[in-house]
N, C-alpha and C. Protein backbone atom coordinates (compact mmCIF):
# COMPACT_ATOMS: atom_id res chain seq x y z
N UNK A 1 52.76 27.21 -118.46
CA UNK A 1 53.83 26.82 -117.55
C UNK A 1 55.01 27.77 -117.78
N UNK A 2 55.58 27.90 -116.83
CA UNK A 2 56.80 28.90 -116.42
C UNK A 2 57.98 28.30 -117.00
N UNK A 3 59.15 29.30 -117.85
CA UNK A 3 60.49 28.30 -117.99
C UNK A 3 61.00 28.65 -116.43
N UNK A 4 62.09 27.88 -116.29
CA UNK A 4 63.22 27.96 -115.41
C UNK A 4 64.06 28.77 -114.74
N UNK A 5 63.92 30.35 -114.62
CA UNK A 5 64.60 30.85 -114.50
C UNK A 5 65.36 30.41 -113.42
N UNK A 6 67.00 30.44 -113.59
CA UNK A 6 67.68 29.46 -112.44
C UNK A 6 68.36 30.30 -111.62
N UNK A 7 68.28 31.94 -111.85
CA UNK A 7 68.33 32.71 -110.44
C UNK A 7 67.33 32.90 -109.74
N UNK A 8 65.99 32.11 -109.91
CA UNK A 8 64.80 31.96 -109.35
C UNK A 8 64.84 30.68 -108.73
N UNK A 9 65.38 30.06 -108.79
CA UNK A 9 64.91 28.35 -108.27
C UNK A 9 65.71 28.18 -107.11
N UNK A 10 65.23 27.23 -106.44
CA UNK A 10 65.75 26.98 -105.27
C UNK A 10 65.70 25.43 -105.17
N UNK A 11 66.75 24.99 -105.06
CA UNK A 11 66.89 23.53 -104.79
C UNK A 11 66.07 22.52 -103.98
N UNK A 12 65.87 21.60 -104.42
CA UNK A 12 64.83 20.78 -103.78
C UNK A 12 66.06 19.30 -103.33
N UNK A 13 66.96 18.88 -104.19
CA UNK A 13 67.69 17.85 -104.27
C UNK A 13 68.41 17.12 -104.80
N UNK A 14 69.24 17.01 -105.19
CA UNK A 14 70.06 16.34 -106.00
C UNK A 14 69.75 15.00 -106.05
N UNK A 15 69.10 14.60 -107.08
CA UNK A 15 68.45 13.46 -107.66
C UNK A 15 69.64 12.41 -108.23
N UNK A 16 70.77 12.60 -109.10
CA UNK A 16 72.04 11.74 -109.32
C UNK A 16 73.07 12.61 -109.25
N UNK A 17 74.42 12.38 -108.50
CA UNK A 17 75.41 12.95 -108.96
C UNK A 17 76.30 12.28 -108.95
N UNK A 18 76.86 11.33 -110.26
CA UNK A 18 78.31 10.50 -110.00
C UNK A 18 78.83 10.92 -111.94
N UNK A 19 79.46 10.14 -112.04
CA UNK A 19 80.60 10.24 -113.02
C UNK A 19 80.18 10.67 -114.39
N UNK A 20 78.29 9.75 -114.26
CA UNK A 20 77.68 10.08 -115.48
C UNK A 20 77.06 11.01 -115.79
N UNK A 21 76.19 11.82 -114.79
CA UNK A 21 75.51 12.91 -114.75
C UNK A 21 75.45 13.32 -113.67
N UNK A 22 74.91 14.61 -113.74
CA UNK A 22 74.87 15.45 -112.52
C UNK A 22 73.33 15.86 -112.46
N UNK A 23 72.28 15.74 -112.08
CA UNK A 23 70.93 15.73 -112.47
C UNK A 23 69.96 16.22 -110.97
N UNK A 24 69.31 17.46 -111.25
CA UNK A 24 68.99 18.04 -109.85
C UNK A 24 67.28 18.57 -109.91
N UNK A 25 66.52 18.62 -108.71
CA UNK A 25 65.61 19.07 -109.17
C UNK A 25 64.98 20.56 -108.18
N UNK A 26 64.60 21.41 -108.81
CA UNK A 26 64.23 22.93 -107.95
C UNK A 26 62.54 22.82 -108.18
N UNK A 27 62.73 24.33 -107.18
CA UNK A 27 61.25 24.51 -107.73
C UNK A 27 61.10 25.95 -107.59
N UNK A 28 60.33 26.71 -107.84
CA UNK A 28 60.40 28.20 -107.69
C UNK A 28 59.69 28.20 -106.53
N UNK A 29 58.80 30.09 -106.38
CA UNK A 29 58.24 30.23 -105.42
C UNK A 29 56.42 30.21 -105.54
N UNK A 30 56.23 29.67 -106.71
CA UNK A 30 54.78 29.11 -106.74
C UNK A 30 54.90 27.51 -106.81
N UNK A 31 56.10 26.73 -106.44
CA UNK A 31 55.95 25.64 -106.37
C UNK A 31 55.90 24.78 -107.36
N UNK A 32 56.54 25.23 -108.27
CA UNK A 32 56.15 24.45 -109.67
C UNK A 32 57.84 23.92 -109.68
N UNK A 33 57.61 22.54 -110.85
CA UNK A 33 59.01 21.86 -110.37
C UNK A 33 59.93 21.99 -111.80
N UNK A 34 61.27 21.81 -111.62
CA UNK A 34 62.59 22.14 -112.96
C UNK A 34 63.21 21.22 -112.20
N UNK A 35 63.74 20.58 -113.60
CA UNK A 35 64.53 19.60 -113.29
C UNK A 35 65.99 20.41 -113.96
N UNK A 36 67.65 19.93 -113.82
CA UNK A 36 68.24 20.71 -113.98
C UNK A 36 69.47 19.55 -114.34
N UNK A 37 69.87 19.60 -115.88
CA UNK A 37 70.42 18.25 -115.68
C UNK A 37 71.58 18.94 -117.63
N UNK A 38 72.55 17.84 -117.40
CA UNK A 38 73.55 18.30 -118.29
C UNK A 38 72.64 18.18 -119.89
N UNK A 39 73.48 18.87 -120.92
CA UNK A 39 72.19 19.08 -121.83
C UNK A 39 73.98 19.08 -123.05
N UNK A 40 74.16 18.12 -123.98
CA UNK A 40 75.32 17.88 -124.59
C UNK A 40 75.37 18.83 -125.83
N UNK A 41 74.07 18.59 -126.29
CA UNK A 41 73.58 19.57 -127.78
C UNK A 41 72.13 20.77 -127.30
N UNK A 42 72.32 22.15 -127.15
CA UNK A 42 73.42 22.81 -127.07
C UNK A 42 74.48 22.24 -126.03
N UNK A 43 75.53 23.00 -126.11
CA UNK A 43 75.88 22.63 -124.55
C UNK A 43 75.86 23.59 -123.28
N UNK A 44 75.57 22.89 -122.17
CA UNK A 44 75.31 23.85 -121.38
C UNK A 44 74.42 22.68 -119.87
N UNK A 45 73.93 23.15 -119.13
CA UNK A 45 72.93 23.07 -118.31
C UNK A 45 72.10 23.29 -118.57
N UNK A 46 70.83 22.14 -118.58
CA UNK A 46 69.43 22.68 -119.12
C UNK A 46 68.29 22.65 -118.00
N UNK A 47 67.38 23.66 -117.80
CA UNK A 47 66.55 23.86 -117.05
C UNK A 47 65.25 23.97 -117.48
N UNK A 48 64.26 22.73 -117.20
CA UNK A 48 63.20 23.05 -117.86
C UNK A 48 62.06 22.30 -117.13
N UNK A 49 60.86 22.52 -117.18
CA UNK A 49 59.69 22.33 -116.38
C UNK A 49 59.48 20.71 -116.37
N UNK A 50 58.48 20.32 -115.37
CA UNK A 50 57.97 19.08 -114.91
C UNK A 50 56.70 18.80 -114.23
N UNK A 51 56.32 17.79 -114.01
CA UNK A 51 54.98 17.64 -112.85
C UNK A 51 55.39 16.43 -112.13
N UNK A 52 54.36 16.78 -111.04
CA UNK A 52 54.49 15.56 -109.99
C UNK A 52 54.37 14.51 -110.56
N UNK A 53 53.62 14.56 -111.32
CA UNK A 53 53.32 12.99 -112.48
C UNK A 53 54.33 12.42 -113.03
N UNK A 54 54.99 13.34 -113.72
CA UNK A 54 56.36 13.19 -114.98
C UNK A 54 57.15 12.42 -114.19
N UNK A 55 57.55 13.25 -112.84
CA UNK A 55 58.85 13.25 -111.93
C UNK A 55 58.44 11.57 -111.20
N UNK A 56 57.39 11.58 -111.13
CA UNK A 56 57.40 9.96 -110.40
C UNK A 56 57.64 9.17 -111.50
N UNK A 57 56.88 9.14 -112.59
CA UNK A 57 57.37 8.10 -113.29
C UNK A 57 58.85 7.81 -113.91
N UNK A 58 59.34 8.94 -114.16
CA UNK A 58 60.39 8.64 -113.82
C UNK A 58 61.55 8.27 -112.98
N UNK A 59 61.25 8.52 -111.65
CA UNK A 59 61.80 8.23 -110.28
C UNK A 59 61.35 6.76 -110.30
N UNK A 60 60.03 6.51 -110.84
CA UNK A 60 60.01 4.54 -110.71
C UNK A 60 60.38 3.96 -111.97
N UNK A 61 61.41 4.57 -112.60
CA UNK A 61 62.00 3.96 -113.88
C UNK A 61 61.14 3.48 -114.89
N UNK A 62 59.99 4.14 -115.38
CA UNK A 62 58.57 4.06 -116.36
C UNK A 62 59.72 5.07 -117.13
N UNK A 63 60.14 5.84 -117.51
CA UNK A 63 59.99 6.64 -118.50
C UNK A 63 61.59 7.23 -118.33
N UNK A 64 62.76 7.69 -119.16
CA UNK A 64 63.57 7.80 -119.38
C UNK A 64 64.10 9.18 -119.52
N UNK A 65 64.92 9.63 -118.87
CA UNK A 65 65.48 11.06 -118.74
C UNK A 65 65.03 11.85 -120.03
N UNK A 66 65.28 11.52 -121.13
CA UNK A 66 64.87 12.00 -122.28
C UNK A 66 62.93 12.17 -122.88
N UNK A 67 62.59 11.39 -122.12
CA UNK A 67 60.93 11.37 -121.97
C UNK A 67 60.47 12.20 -121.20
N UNK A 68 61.22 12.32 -120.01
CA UNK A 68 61.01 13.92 -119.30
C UNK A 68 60.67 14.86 -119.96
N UNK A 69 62.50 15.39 -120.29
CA UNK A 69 62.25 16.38 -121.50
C UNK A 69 61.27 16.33 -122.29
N UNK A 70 60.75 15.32 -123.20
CA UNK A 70 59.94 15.58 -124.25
C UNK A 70 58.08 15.94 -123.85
N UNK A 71 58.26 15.69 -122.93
CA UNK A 71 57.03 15.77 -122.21
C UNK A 71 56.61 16.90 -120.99
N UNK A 72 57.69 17.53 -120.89
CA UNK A 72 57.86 19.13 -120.15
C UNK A 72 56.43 19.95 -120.58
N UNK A 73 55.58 20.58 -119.62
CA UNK A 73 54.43 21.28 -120.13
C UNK A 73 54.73 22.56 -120.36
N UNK A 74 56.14 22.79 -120.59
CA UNK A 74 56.52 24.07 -121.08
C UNK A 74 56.71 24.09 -122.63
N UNK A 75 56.42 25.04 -123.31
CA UNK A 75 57.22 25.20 -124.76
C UNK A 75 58.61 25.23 -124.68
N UNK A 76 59.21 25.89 -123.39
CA UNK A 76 60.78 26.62 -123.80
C UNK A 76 61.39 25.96 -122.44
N UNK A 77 62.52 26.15 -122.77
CA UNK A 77 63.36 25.85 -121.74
C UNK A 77 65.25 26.56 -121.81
N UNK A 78 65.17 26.83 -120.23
CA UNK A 78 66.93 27.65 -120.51
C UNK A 78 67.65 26.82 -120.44
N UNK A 79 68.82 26.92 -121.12
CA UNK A 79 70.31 26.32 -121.47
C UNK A 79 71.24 27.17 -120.79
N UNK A 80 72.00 27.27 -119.85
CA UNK A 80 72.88 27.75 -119.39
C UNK A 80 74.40 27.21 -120.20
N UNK A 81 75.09 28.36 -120.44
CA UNK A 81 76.12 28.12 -121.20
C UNK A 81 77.26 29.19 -120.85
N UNK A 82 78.12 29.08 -120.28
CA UNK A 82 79.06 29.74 -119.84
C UNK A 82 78.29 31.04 -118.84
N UNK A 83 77.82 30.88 -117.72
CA UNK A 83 76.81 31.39 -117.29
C UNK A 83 76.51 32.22 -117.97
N UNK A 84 76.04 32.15 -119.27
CA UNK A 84 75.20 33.08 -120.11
C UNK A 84 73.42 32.12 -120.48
N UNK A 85 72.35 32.68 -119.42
CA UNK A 85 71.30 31.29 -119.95
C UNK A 85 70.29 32.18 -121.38
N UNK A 86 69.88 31.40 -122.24
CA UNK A 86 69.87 31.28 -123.16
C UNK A 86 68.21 30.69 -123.51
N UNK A 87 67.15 30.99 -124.17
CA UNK A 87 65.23 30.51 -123.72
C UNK A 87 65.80 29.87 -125.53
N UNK A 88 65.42 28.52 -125.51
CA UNK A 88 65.50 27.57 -126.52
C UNK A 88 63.57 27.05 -126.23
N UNK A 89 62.92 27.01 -127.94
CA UNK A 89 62.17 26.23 -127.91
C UNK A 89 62.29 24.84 -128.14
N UNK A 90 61.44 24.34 -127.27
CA UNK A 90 61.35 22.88 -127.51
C UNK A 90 60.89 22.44 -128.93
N UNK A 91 59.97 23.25 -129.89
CA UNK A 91 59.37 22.57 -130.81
C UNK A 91 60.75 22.90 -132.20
N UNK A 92 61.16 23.89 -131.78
CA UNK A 92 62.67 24.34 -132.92
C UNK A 92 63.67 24.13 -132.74
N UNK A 93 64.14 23.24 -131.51
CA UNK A 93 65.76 23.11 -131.30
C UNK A 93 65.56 22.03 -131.37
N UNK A 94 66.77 21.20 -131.66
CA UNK A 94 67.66 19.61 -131.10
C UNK A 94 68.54 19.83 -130.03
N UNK A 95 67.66 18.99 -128.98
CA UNK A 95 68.21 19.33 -127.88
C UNK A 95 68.65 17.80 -127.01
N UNK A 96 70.14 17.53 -127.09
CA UNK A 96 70.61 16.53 -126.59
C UNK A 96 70.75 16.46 -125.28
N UNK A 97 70.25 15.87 -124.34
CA UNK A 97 70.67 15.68 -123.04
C UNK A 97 71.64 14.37 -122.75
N UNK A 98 72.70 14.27 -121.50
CA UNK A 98 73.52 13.85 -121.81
C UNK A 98 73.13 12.44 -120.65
N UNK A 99 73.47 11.68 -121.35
CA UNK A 99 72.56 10.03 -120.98
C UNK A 99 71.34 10.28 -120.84
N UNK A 100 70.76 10.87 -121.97
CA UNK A 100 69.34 11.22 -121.62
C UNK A 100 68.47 9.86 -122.27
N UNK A 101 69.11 8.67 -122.82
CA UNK A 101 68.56 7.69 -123.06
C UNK A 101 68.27 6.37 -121.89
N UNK A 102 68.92 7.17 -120.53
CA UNK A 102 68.43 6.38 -119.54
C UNK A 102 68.16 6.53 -118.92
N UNK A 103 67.51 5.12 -118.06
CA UNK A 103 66.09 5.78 -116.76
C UNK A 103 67.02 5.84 -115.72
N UNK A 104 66.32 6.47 -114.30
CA UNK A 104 66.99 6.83 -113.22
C UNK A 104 67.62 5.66 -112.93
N UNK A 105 67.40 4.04 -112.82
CA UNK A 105 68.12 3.51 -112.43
C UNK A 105 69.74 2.77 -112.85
N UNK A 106 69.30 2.92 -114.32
CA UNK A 106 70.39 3.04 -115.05
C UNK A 106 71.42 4.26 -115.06
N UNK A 107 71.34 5.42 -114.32
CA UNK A 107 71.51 6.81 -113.65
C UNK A 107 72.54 6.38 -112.97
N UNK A 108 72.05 5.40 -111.73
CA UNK A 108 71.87 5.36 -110.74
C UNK A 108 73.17 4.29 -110.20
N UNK A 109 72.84 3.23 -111.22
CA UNK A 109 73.33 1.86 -111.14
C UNK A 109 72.83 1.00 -109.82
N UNK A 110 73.96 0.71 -108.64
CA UNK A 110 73.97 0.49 -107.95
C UNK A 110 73.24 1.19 -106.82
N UNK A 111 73.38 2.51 -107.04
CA UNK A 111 73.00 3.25 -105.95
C UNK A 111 71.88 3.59 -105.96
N UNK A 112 71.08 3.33 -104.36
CA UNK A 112 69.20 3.33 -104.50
C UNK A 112 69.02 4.92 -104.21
N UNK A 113 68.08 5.25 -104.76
CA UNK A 113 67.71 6.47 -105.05
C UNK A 113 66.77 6.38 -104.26
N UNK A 114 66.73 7.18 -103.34
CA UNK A 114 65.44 7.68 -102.05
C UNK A 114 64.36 8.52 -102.28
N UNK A 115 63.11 7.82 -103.13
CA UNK A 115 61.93 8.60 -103.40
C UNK A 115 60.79 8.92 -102.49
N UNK A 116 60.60 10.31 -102.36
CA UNK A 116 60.17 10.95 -101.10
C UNK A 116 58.42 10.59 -101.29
């Protein structure tokens, strides 16, 4: 699996954007999907791989922003940090995402999230 490059991706949708996170998802031009979401430790924007599988279960609140991440079929993933992006492994970094201990609807709160 491909990391993220995020002058490669092209937006698919903005999945949450209110007070708590800002959380988006692309895809390149072979169609493969990055999710793109605030990342506290490093800090920065983190961009890193997904599947149709991952992305639903989490879209039906099974599995938790942070279960994403850990379950990415990539080794690596970029950190954008003062637009300088940055290839972090998953198996050697601590990598905090920010409310990454909750599921989309807790994201979300009130607001229903429109799964395509």
């Amino acid at each position: 699996m491909e990391t993220g490059e995020p002058n490669e991706l092209k937006l698919v949708r903005a999945l949450v954007s209110n007070s708590l996170i800002h959380l988006e998802l692309y895809e390149n031009s072979k169609g493969n999907l990055f999710m793109a979401a605030v990342c506290n430790k490093p800090e920065g924007t983190i961009y890193f791989a997904t599947t149709p599988s991952l992305l639903y279960s989490f879209l039906e609140n099974k599995i938790k922003l942070e279960d994403l991440l850990e379950r990415c079929p990539s080794f690596f993933v970029q950190i954008v940090s003062r637009n300088k992006p940055t290839l972090y492994s998953l198996k050697d970094s601590t990598i905090e995402l920010k409310e990454g201990d909750k599921t989309i609807k807790q994201l979300t709160s009130d607001d229903p999230i429109e799964i395509w």
